[in-house]
PDB file of N, CA and C in Angstrom:
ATOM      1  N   UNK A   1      -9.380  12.842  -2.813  1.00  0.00           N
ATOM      2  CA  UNK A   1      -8.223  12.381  -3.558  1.00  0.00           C
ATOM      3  C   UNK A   1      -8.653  11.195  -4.417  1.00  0.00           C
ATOM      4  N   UNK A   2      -8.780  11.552  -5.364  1.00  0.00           N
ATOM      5  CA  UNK A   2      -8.511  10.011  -6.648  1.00  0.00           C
ATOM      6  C   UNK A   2      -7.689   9.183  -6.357  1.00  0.00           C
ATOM      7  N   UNK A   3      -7.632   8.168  -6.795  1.00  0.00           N
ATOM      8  CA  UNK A   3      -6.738   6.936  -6.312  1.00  0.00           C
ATOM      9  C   UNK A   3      -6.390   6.182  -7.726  1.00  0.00           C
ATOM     10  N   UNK A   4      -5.901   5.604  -8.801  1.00  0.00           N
ATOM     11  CA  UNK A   4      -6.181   4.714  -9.205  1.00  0.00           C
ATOM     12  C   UNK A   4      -4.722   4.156  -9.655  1.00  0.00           C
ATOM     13  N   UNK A   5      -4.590   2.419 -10.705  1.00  0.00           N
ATOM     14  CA  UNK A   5      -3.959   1.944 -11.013  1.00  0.00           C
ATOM     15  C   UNK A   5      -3.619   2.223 -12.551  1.00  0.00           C
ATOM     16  N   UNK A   6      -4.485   3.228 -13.148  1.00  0.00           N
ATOM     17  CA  UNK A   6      -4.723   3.404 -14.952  1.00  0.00           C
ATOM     18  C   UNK A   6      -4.006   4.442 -14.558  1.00  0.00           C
ATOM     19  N   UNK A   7      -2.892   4.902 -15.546  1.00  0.00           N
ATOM     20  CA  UNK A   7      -2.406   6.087 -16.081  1.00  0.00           C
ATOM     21  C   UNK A   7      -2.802   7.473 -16.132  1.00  0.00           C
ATOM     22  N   UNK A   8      -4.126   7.713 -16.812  1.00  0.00           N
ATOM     23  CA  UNK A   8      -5.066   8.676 -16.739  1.00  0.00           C
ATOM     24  C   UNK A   8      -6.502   7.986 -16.137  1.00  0.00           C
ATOM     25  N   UNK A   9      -7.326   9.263 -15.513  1.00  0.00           N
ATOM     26  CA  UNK A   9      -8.877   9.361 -15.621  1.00  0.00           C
ATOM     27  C   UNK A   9      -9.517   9.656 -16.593  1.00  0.00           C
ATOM     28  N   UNK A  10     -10.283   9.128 -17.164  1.00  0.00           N
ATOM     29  CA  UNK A  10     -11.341   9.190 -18.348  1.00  0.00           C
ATOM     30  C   UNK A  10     -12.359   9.926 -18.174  1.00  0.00           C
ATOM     31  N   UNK A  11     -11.837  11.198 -19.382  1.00  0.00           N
ATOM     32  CA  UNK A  11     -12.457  12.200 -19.225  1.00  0.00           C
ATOM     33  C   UNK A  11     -12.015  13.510 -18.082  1.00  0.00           C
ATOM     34  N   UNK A  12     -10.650  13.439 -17.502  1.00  0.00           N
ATOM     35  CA  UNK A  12     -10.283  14.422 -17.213  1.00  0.00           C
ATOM     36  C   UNK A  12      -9.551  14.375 -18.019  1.00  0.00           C
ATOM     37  N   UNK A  13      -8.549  15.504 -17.476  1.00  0.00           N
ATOM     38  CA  UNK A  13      -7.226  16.050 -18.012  1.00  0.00           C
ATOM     39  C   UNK A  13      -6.192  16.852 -16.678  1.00  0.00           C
ATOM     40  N   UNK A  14      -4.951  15.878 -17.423  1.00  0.00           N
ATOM     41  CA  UNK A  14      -3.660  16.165 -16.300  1.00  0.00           C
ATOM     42  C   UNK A  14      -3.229  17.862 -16.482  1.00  0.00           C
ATOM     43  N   UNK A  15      -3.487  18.517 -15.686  1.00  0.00           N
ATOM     44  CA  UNK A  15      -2.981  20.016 -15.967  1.00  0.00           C
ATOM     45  C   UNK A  15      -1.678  20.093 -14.907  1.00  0.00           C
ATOM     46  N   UNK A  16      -1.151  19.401 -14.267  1.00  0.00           N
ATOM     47  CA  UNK A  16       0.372  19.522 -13.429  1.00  0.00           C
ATOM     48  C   UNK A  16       0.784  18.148 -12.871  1.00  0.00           C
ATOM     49  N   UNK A  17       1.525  17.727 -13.748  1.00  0.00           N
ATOM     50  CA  UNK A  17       2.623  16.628 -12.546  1.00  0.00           C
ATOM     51  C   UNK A  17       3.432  17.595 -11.742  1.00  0.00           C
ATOM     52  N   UNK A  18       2.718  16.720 -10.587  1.00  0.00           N
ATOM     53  CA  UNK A  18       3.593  16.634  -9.430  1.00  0.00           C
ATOM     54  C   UNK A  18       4.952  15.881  -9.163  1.00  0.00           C
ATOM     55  N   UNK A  19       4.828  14.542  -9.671  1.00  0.00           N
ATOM     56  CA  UNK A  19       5.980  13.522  -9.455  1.00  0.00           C
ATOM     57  C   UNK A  19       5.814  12.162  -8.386  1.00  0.00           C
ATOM     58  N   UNK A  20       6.315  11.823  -7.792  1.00  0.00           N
ATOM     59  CA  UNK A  20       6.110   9.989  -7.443  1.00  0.00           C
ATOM     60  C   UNK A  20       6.109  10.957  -6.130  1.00  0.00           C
ATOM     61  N   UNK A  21       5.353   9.887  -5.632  1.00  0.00           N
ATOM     62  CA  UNK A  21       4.771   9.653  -4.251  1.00  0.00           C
ATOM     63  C   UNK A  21       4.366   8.471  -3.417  1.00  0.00           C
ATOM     64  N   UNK A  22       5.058   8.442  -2.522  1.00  0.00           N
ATOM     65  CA  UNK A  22       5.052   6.821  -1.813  1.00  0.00           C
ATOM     66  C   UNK A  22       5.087   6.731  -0.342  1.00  0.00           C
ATOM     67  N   UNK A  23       4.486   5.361   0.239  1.00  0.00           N
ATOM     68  CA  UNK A  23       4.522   5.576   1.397  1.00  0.00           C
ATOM     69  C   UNK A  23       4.946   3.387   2.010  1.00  0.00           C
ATOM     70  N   UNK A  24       5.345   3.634   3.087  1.00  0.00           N
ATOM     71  CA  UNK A  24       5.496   2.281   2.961  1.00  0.00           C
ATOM     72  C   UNK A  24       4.939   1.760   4.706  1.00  0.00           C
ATOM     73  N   UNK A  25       5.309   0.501   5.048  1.00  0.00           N
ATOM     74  CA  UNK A  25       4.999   0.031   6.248  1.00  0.00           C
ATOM     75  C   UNK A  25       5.785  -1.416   6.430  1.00  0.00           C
ATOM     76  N   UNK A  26       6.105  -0.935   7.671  1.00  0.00           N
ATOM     77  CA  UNK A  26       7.001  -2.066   7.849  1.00  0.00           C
ATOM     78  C   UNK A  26       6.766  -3.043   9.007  1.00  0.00           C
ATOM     79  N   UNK A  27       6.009  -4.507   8.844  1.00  0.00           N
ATOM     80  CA  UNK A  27       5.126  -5.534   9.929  1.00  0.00           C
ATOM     81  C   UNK A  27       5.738  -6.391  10.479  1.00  0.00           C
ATOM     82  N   UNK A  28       5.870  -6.576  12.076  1.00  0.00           N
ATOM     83  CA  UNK A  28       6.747  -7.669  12.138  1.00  0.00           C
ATOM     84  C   UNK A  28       5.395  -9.092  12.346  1.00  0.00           C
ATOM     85  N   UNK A  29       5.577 -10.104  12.660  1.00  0.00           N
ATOM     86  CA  UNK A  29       4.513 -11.096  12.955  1.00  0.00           C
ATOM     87  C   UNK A  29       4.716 -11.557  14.376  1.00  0.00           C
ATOM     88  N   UNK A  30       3.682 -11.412  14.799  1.00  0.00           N
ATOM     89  CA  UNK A  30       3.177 -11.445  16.344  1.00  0.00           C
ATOM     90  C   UNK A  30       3.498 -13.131  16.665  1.00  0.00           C
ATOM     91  N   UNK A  31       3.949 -13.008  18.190  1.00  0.00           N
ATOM     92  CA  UNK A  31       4.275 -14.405  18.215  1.00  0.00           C
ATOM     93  C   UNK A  31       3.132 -15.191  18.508  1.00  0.00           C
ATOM     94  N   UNK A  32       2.186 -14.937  19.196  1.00  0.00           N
ATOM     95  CA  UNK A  32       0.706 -15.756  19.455  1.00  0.00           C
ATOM     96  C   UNK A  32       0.169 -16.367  17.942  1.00  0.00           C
ATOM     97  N   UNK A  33       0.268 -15.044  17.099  1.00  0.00           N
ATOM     98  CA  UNK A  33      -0.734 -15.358  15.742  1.00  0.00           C
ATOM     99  C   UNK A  33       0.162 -16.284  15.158  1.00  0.00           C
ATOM    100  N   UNK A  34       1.520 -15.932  15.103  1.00  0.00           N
ATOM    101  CA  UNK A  34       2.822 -17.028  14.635  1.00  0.00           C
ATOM    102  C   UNK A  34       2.347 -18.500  14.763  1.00  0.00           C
ATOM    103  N   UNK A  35       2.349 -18.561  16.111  1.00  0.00           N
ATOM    104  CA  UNK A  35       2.064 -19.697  16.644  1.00  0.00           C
ATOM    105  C   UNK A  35       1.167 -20.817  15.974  1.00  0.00           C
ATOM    106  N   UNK A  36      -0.647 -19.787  16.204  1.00  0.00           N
ATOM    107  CA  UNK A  36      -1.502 -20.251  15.360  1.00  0.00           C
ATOM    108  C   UNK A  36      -1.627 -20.640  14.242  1.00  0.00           C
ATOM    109  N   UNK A  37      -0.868 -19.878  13.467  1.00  0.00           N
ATOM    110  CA  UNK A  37      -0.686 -19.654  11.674  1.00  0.00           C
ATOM    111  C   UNK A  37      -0.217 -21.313  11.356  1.00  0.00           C
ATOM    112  N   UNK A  38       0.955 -21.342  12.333  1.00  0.00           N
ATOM    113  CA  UNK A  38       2.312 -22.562  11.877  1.00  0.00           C
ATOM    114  C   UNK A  38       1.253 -23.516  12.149  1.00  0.00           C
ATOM    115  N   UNK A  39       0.339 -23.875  13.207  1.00  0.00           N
ATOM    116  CA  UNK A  39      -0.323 -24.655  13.373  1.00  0.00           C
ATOM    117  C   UNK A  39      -1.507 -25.163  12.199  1.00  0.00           C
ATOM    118  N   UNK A  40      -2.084 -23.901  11.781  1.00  0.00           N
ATOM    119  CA  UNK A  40      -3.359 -23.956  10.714  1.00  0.00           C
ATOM    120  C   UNK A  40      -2.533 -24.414   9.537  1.00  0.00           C
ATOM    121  N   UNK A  41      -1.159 -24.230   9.025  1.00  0.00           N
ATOM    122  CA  UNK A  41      -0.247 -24.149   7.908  1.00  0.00           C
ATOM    123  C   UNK A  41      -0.259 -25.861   7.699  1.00  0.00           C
ATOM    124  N   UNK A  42      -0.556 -26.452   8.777  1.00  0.00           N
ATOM    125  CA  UNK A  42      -0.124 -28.098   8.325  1.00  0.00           C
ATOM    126  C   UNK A  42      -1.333 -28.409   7.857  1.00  0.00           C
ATOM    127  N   UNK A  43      -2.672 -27.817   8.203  1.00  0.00           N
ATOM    128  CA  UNK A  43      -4.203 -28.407   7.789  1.00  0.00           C
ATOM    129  C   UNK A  43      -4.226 -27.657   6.687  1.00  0.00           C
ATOM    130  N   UNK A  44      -3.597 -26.172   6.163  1.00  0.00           N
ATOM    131  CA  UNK A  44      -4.060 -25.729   5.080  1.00  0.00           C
ATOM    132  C   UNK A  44      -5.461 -24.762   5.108  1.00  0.00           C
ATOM    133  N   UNK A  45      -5.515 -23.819   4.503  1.00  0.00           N
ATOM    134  CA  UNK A  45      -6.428 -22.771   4.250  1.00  0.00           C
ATOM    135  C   UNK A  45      -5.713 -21.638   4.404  1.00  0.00           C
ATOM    136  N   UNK A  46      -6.655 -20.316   4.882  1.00  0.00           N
ATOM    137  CA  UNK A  46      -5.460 -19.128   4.994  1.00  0.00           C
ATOM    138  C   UNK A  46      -5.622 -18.879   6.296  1.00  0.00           C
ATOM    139  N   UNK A  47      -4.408 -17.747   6.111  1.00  0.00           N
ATOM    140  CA  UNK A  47      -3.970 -17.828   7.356  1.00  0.00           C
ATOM    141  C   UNK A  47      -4.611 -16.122   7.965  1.00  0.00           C
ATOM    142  N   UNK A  48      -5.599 -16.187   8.078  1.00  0.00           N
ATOM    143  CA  UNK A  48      -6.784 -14.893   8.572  1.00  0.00           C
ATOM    144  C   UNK A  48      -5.740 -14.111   9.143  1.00  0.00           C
ATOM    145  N   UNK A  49      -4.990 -14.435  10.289  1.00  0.00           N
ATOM    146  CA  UNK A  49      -4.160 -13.103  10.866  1.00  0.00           C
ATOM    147  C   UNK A  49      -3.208 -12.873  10.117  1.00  0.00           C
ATOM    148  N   UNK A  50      -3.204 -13.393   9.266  1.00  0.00           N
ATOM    149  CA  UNK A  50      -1.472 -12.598   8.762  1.00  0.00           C
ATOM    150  C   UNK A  50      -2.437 -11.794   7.199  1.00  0.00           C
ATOM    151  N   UNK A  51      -3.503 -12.412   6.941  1.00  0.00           N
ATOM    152  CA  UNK A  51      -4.192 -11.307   5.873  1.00  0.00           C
ATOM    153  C   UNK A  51      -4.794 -10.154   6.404  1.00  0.00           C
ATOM    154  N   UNK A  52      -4.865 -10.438   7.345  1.00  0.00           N
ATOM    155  CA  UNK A  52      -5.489  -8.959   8.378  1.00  0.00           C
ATOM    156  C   UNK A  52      -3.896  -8.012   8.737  1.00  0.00           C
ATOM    157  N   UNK A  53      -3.326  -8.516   8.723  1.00  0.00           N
ATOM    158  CA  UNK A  53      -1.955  -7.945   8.783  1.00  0.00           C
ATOM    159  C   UNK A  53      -1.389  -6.959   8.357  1.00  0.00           C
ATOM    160  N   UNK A  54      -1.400  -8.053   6.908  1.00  0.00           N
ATOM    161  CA  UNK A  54      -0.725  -7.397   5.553  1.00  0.00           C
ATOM    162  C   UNK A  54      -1.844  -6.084   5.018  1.00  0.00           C
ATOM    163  N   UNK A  55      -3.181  -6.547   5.515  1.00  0.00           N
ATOM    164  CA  UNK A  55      -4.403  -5.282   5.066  1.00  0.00           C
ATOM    165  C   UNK A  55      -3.948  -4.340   6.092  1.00  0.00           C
ATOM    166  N   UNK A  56      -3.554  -4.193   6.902  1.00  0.00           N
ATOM    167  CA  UNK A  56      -3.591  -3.330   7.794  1.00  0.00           C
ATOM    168  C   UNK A  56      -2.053  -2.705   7.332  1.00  0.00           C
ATOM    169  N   UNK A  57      -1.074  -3.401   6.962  1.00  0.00           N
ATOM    170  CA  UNK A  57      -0.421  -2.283   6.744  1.00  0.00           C
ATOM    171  C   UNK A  57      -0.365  -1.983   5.228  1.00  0.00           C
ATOM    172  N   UNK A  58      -1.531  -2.327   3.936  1.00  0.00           N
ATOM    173  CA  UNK A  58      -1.703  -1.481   3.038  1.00  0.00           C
ATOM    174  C   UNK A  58      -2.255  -0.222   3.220  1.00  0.00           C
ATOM    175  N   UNK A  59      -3.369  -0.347   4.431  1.00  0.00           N
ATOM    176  CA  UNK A  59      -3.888   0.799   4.416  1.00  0.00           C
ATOM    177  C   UNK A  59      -3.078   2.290   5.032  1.00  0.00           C
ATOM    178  N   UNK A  60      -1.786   1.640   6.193  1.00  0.00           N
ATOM    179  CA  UNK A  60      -1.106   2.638   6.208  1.00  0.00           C
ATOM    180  C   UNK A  60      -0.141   3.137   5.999  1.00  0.00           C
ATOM    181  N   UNK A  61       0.409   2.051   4.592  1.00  0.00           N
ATOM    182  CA  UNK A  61       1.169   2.894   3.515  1.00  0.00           C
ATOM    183  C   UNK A  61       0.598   3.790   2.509  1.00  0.00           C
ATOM    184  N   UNK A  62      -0.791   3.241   2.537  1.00  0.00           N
ATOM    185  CA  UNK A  62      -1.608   4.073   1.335  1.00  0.00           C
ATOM    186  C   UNK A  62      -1.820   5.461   2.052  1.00  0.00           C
ATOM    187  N   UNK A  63      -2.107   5.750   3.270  1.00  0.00           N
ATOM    188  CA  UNK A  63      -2.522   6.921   4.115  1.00  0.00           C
ATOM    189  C   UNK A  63      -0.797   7.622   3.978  1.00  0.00           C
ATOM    190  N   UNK A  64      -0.044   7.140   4.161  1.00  0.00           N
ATOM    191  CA  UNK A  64       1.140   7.494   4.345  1.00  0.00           C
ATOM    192  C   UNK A  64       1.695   8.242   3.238  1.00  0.00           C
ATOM    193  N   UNK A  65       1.348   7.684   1.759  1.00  0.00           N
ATOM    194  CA  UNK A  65       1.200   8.213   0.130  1.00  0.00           C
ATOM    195  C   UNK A  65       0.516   9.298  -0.325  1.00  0.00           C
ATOM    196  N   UNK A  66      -1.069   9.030   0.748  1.00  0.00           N
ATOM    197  CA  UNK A  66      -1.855  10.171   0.513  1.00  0.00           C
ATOM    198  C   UNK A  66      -1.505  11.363   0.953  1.00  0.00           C
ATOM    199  N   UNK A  67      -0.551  11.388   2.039  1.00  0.00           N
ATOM    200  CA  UNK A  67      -0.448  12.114   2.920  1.00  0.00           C
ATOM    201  C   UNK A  67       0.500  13.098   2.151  1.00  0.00           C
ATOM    202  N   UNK A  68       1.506  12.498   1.249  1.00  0.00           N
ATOM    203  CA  UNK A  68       2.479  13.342   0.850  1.00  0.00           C
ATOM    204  C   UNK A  68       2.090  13.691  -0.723  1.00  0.00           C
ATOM    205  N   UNK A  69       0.639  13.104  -1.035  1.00  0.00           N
ATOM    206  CA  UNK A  69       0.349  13.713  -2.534  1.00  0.00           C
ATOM    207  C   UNK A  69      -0.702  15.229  -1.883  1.00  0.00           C
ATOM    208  N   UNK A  70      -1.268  15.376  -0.555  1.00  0.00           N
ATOM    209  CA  UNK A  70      -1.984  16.218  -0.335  1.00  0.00           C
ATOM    210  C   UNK A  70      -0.772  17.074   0.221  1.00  0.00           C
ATOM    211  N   UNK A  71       0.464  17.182   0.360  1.00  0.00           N
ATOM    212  CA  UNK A  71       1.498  17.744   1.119  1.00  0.00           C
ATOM    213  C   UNK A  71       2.027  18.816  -0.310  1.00  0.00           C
ATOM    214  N   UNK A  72       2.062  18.263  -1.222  1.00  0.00           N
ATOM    215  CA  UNK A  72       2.353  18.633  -2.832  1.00  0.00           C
ATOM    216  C   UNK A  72       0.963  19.348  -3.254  1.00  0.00           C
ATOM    217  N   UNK A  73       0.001  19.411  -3.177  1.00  0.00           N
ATOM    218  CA  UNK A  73      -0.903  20.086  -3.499  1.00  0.00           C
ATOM    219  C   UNK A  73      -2.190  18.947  -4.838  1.00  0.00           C
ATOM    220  N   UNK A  74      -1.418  17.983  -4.348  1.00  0.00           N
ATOM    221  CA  UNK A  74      -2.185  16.923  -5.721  1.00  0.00           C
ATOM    222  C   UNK A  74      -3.815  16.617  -5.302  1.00  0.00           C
ATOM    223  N   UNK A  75      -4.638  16.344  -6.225  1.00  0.00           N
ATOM    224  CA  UNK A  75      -5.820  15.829  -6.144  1.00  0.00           C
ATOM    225  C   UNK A  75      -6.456  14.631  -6.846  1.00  0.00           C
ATOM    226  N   UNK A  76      -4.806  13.871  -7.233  1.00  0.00           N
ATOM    227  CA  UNK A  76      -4.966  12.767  -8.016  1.00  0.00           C
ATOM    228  C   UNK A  76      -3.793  12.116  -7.487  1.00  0.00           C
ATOM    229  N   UNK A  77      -3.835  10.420  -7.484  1.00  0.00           N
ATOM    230  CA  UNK A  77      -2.669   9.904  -7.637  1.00  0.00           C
ATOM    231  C   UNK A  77      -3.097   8.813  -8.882  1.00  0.00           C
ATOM    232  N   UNK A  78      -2.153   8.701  -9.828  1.00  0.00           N
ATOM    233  CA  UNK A  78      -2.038   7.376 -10.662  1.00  0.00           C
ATOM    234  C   UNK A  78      -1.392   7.011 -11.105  1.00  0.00           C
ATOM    235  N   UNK A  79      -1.316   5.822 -11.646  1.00  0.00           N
ATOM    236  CA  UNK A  79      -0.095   4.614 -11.766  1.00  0.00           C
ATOM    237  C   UNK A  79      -0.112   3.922 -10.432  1.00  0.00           C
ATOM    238  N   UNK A  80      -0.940   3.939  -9.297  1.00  0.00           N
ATOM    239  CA  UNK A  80      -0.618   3.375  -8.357  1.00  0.00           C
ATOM    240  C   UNK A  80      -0.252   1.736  -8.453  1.00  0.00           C
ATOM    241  N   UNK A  81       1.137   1.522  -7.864  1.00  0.00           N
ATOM    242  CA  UNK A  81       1.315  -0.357  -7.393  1.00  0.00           C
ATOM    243  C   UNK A  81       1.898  -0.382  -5.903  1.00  0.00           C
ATOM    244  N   UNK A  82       1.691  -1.426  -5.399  1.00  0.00           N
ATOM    245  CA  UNK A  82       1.952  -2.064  -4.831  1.00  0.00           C
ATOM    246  C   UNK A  82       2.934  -3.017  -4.738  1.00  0.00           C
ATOM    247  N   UNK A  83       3.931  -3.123  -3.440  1.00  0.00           N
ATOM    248  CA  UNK A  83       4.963  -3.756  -3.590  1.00  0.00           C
ATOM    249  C   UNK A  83       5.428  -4.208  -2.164  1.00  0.00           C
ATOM    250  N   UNK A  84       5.921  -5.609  -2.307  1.00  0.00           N
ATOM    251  CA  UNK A  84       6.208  -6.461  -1.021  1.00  0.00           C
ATOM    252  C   UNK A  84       7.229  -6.549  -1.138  1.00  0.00           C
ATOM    253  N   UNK A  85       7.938  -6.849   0.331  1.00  0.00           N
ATOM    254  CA  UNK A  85       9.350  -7.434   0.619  1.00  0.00           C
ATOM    255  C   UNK A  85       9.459  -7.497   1.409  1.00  0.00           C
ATOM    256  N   UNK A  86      10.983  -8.671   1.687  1.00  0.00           N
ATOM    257  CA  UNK A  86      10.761  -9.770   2.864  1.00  0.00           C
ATOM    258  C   UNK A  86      11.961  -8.730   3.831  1.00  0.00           C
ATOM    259  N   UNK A  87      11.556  -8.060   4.805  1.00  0.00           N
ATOM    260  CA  UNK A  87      12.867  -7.188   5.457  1.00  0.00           C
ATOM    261  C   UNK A  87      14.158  -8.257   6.272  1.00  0.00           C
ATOM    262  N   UNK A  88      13.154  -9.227   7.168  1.00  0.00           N
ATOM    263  CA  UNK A  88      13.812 -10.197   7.719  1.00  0.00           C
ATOM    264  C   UNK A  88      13.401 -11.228   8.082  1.00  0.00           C
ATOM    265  N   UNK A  89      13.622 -12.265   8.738  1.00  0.00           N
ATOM    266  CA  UNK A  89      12.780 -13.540   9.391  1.00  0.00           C
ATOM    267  C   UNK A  89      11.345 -12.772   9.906  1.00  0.00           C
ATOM    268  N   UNK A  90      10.181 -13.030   9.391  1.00  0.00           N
ATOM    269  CA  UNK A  90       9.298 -12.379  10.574  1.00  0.00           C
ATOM    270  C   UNK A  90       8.906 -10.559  10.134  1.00  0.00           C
ATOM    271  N   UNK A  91       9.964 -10.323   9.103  1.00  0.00           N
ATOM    272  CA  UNK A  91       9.053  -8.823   8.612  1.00  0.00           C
ATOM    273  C   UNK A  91       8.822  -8.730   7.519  1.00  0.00           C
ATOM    274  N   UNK A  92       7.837  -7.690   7.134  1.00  0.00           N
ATOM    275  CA  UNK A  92       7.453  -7.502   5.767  1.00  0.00           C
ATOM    276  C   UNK A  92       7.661  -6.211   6.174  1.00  0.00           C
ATOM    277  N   UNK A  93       7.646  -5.367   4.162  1.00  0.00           N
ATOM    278  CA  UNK A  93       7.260  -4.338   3.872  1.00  0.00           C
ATOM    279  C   UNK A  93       6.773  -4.610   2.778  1.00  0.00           C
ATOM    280  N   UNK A  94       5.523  -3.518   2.986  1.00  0.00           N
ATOM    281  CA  UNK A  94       4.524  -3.189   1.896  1.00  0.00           C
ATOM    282  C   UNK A  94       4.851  -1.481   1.339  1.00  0.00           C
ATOM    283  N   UNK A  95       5.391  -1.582  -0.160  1.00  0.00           N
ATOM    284  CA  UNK A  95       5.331  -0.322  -0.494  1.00  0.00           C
ATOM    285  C   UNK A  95       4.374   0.194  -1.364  1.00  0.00           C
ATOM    286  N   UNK A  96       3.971   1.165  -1.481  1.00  0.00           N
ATOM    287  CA  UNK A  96       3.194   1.793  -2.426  1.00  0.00           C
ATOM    288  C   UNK A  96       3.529   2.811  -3.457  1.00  0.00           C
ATOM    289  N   UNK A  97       3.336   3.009  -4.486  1.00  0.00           N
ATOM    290  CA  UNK A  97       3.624   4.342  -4.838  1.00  0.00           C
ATOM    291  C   UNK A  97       3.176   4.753  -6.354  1.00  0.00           C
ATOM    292  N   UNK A  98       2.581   6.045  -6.477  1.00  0.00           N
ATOM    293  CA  UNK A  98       1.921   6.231  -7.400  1.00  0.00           C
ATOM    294  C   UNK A  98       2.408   7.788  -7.992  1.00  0.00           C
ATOM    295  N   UNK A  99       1.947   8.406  -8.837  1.00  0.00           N
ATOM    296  CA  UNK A  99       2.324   9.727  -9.804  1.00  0.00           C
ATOM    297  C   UNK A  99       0.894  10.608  -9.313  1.00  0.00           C
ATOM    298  N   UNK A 100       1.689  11.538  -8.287  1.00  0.00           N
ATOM    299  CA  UNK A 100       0.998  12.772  -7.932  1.00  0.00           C
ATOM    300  C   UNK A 100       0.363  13.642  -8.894  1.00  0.00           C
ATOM    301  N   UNK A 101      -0.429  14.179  -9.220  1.00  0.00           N
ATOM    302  CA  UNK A 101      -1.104  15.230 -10.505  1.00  0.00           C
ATOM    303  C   UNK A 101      -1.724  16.142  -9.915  1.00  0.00           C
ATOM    304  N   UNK A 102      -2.466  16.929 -10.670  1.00  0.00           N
ATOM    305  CA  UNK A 102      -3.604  18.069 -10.750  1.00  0.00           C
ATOM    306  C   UNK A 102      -4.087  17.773 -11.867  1.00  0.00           C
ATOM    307  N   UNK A 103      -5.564  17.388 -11.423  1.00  0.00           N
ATOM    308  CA  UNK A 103      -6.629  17.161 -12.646  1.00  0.00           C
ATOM    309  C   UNK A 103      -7.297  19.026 -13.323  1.00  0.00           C
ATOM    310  N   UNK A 104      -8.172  18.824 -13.769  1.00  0.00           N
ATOM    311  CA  UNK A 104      -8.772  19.756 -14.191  1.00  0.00           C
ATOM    312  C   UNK A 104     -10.274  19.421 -13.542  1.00  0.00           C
TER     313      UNK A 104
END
C-alpha cells in the first residue's frame, strides 16, 4: 500500500477513486506516566511517555485506515492528514484520513 500526503504519485496514474478512508484512536493517559509527566512539566523538556503515546496511537489509526483502503480494493492512499482532539480531561483522539485509489 502507498501511503502519502501529495495528491498524486509521480509518474503514476489514478485509474479508480475509491473515496475517503479513515481510521482513528482514542488514548486515555495513564496515571503513573501522568504523574511523572506533571513532575518533568515544572523542569521542562518532553514529555517521552506521552510522545510514545500519541506514536502509538498514530500507528493504530493508520493500520485502522489501511485496513479499510485494502477492504475497498485500493493500492494507494493520498491526501493523507492527520488530526487531533481533546475527547476529555485525560483523552485524545488521533484521526487520520486519506483518498483511497487504484494506481496503474
Amino acid at each position: 500500500m502507498k501511503i502519502t500526503n501529495l495528491e498524486t504519485i509521480p509518474g503514476k496514474t489514478i485509474i479508480k477513486h475509491l473515496g475517503l478512508v479513515q481510521g482513528s484512536s482514542v488514548r486515555a493517559k495513564h496515571a503513573g506516566r501522568d504523574l511523572l509527566s506533571s513532575i518533568k512539566n515544572l523542569f521542562g523538556g518532553e514529555l517521552t511517555s506521552y510522545t510514545e503515546l500519541l506514536q502509538e496511537s498514530r500507528e493504530e489509526a493508520m493500520q485502522r485506515m489501511i485496513q479499510q483502503a485494502e477492504a475497498a480494493n485500493a493500492n494507494a492512499i493520498l491526501n493523507v492528514r492527520f488530526s487531533t482532539s481533546s475527547i476529555t480531561q485525560g483523552a485524545a483522539e488521533i484521526y487520520v484520513y486519506g483518498t483511497a485509489v487504484v494506481l496503474e
